[in-house]
N, C-alpha and C. Protein backbone atom coordinates (compact mmCIF):
# COMPACT_ATOMS: atom_id res chain seq x y z
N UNK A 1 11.33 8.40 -2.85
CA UNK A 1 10.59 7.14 -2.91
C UNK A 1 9.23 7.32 -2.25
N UNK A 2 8.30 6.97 -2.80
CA UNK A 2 6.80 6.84 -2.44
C UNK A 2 6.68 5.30 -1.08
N UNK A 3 6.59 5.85 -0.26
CA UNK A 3 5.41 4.71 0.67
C UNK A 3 4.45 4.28 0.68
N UNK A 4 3.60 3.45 0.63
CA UNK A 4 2.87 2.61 0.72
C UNK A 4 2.51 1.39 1.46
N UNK A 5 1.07 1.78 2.12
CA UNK A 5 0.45 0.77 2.88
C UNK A 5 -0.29 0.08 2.37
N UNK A 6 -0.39 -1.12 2.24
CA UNK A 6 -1.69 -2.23 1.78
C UNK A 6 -2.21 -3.35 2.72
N UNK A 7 -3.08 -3.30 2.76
CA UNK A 7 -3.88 -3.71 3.97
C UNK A 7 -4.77 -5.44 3.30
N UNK A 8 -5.13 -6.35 3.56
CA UNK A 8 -5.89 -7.14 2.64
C UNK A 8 -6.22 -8.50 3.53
N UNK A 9 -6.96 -9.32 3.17
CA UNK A 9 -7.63 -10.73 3.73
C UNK A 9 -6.85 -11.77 2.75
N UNK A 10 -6.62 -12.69 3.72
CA UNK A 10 -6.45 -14.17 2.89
C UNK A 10 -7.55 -14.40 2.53
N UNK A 11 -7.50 -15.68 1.36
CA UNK A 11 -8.58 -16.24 1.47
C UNK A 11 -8.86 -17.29 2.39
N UNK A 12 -10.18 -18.12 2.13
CA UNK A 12 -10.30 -19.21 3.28
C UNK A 12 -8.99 -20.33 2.91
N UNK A 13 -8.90 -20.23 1.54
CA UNK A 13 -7.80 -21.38 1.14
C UNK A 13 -6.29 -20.96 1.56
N UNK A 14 -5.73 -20.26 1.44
CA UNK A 14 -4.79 -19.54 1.84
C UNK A 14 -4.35 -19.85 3.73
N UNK A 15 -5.99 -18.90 3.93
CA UNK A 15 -5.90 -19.06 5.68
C UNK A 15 -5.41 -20.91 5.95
N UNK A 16 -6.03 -21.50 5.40
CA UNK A 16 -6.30 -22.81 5.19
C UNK A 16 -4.97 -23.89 5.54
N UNK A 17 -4.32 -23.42 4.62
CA UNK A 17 -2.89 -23.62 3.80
C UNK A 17 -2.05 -23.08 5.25
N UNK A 18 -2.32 -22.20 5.56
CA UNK A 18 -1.38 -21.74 6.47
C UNK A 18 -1.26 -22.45 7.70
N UNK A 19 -1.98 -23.15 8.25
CA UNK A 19 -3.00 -23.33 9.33
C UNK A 19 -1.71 -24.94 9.38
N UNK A 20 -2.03 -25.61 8.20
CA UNK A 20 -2.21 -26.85 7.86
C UNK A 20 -0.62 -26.79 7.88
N UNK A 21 0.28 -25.76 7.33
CA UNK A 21 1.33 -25.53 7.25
C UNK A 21 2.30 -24.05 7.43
N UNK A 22 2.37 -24.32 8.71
CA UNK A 22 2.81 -22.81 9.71
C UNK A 22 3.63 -22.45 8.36
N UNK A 23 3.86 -20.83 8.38
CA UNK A 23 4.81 -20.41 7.99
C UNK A 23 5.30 -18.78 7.91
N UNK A 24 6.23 -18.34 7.67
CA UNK A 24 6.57 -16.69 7.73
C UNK A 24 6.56 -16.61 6.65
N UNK A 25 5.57 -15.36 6.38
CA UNK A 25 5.85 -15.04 4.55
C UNK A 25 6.02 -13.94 4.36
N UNK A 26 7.49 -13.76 5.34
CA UNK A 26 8.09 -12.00 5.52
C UNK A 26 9.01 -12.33 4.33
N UNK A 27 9.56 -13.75 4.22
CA UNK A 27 10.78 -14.42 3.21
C UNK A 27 10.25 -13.64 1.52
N UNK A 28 8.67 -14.57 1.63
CA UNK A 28 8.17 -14.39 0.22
C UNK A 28 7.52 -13.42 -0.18
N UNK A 29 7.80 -12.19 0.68
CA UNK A 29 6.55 -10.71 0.34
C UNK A 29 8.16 -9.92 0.25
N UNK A 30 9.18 -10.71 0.68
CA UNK A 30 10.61 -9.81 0.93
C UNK A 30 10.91 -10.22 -1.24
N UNK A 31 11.07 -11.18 -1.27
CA UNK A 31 11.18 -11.63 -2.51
C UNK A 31 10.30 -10.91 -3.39
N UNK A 32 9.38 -11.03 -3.74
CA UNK A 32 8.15 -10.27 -4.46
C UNK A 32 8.70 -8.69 -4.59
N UNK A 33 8.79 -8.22 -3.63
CA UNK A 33 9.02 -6.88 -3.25
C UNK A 33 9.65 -6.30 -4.51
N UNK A 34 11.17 -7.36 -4.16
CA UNK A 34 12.41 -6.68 -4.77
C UNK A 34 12.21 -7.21 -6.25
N UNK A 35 11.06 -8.04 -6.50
CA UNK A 35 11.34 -8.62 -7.94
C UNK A 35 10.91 -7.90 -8.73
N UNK A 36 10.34 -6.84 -8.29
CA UNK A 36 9.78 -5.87 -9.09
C UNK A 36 10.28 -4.10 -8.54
N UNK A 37 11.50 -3.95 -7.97
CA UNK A 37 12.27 -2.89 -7.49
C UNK A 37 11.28 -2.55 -6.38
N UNK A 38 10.54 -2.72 -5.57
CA UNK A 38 10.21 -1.96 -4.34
C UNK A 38 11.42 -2.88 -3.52
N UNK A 39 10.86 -2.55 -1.79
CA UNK A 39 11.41 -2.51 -0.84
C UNK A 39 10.22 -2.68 0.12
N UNK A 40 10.46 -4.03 0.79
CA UNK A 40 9.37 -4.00 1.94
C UNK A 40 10.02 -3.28 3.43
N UNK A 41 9.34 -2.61 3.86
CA UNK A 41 9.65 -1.98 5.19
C UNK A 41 9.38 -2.63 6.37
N UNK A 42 7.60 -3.32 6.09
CA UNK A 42 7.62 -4.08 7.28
C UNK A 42 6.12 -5.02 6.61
N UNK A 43 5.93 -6.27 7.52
CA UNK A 43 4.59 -6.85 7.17
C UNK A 43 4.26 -7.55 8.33
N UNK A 44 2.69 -6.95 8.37
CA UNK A 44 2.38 -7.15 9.51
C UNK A 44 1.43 -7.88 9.44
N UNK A 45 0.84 -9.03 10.56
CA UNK A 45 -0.19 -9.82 10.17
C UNK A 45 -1.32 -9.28 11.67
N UNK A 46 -2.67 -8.41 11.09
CA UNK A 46 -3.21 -8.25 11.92
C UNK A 46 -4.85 -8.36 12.48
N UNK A 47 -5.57 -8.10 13.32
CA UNK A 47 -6.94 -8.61 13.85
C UNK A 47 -7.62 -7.23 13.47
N UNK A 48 -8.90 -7.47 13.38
CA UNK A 48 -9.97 -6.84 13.11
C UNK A 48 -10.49 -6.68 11.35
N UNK A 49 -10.28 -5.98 10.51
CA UNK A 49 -10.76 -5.94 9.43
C UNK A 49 -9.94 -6.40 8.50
N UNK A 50 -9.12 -6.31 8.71
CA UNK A 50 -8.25 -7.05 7.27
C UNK A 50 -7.12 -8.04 8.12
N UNK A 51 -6.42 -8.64 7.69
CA UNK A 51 -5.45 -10.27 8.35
C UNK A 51 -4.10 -9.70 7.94
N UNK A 52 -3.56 -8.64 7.22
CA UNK A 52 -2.34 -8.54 7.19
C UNK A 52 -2.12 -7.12 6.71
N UNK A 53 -1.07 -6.02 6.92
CA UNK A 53 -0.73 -5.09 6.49
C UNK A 53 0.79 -4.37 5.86
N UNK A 54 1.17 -4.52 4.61
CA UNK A 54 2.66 -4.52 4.31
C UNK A 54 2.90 -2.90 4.09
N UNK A 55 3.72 -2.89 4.83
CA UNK A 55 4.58 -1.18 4.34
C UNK A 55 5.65 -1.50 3.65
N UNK A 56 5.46 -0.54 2.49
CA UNK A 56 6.80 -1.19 1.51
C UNK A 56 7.05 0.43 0.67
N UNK A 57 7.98 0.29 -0.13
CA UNK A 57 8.62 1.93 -0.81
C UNK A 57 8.88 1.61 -2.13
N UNK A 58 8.44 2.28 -3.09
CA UNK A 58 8.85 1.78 -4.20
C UNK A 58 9.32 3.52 -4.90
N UNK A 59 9.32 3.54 -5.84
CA UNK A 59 10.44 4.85 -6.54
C UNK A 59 9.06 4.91 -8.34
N UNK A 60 8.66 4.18 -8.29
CA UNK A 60 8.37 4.23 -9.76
C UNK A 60 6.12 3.26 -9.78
N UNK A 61 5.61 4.53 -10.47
CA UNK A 61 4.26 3.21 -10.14
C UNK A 61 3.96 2.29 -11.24
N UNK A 62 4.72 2.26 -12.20
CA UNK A 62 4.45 1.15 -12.77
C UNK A 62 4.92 -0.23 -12.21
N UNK A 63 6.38 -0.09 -11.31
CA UNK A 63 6.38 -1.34 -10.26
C UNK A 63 5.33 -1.50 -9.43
N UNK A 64 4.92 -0.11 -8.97
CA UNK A 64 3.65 -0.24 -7.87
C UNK A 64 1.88 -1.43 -8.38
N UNK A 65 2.12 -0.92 -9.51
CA UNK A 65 0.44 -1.55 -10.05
C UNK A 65 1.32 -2.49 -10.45
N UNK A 66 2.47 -3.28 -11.15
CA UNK A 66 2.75 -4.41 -11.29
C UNK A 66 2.86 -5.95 -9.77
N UNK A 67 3.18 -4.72 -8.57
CA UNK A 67 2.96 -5.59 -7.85
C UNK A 67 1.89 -6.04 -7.22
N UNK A 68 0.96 -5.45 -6.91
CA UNK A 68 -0.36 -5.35 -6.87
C UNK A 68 -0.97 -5.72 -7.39
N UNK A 69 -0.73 -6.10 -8.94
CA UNK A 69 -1.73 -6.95 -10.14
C UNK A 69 -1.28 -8.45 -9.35
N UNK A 70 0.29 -8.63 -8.78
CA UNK A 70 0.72 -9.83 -8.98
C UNK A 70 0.18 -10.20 -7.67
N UNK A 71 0.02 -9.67 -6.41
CA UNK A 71 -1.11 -9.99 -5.21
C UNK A 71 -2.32 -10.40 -5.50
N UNK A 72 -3.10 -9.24 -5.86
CA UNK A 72 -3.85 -9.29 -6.66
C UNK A 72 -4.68 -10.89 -7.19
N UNK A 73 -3.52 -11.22 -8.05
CA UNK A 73 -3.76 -12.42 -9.47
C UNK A 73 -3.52 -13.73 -8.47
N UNK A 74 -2.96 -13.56 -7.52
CA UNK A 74 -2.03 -14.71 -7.29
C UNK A 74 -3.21 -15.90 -6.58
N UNK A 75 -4.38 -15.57 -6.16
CA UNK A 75 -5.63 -16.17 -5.55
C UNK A 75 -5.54 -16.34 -4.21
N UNK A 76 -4.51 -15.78 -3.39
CA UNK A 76 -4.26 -16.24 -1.70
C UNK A 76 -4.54 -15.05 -0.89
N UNK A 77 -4.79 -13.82 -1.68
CA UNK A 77 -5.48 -13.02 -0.98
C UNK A 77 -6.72 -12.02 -1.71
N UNK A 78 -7.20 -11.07 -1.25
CA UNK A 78 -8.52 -10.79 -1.49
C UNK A 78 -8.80 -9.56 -0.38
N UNK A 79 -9.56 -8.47 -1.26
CA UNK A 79 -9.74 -7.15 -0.58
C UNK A 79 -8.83 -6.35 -0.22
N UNK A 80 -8.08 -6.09 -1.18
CA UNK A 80 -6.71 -5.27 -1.19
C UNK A 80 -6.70 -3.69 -1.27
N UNK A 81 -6.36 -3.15 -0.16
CA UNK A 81 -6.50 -1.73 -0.08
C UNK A 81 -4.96 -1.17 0.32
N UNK A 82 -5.10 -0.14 -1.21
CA UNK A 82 -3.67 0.32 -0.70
C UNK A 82 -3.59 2.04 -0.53
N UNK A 83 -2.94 2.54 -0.27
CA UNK A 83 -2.75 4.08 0.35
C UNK A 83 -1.25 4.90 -0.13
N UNK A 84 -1.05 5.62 -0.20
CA UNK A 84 -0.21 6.04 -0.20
C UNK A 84 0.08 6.95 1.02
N UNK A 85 1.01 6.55 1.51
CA UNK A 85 1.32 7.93 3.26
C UNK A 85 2.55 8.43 2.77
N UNK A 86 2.92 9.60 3.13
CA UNK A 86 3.69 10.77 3.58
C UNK A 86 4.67 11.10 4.95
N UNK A 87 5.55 11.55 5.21
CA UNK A 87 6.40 12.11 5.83
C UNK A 87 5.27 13.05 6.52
N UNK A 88 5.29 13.87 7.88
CA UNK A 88 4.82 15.10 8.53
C UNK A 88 5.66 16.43 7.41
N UNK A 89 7.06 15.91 7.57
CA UNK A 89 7.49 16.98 6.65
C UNK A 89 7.20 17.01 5.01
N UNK A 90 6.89 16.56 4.40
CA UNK A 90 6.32 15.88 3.28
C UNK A 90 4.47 16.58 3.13
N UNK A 91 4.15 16.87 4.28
CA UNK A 91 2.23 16.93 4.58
C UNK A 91 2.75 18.27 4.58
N UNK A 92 3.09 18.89 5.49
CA UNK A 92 3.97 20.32 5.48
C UNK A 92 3.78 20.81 4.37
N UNK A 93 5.07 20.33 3.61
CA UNK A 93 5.46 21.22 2.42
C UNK A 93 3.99 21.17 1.43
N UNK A 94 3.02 20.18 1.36
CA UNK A 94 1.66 20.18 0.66
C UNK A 94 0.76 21.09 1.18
N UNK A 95 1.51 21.58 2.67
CA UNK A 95 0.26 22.40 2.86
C UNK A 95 0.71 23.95 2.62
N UNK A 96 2.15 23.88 2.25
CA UNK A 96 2.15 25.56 1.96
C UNK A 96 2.19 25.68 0.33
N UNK A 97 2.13 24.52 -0.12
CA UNK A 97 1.46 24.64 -1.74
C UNK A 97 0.28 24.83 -2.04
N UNK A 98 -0.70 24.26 -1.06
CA UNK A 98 -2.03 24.31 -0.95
C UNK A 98 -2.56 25.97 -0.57
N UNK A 99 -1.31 26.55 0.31
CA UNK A 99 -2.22 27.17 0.83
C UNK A 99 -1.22 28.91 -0.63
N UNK A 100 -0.54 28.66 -0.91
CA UNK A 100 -0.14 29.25 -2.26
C UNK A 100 -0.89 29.31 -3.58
N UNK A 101 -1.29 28.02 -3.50
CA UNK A 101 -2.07 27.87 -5.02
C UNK A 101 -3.71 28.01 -4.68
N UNK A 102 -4.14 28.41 -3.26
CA UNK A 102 -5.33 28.68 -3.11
C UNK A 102 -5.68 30.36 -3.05
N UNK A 103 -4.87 31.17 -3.33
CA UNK A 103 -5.14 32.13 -3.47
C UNK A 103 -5.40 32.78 -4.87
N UNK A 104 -5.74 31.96 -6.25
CA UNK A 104 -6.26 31.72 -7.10
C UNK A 104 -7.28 31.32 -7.48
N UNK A 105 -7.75 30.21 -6.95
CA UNK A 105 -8.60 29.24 -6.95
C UNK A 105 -10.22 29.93 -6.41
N UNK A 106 -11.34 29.80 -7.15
CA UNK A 106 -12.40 30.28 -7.42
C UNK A 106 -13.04 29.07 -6.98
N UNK A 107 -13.91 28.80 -5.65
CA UNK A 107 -14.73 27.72 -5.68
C UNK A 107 -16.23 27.66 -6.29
N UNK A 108 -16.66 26.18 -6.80
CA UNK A 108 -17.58 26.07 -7.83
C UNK A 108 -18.14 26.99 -7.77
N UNK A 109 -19.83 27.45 -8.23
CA UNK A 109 -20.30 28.83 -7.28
C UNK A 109 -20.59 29.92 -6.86
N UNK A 110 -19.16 30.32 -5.98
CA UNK A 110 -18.83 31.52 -5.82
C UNK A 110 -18.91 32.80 -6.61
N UNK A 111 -19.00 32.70 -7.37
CA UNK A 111 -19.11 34.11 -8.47
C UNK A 111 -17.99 33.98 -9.32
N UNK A 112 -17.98 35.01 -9.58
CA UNK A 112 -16.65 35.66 -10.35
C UNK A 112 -15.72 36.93 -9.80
């Protein structure tokens, strides 16, 4: 399963909405999640550049860009940045592929 971080801003209406009417929307990002086969891991609501950050796992990316269109579309948030992270052991094993398949590899350049 692939991990994924997405990071993003409410809008003012949203912030708005919330304000006017407290609420946890671990319920409705838990729902969303699974309606499209991911898995939320965790959601976090935080200060400085962006207002919230969800770690979630999904297995397949056409759920991935389906859920994301549906954030995305939905108008309550805005500036959506997502990532994909890795395991240490996971970075590992990329780096002894990297460092396998670079003993081929001709940079731009360089000659022949």
């Amino acid at each position: 399963m692939g991990i994924f971080i997405t990071q993003g801003n409410y809008t003012e209406q949203a912030m708005k909405g919330m304000v006017d009417n407290p609420e946890d929307r671990m319920g409705a990002v838990t729902g969303l999640m699974e309606s499209v086969g991911a898995k939320l891991i965790q959601y976090y609501m935080t200060t400085g550049e962006y207002d919230f950050m969800v770690v979630w796992e999904s297995d397949n990316l056409t759920d991935s860009v389906a859920l994301l269109m549906i954030v995305a579309s939905s108008g309550g948030v805005t500036n959506l940045k997502t990532v994909q992270a890795m395991t240490t052991q996971e970075a590992r094993m990329a780096m002894e592929k990297a460092k396998t398949a670079r003993a081929g590899f001709r940079a731009a350049g360089a000659g022949s």
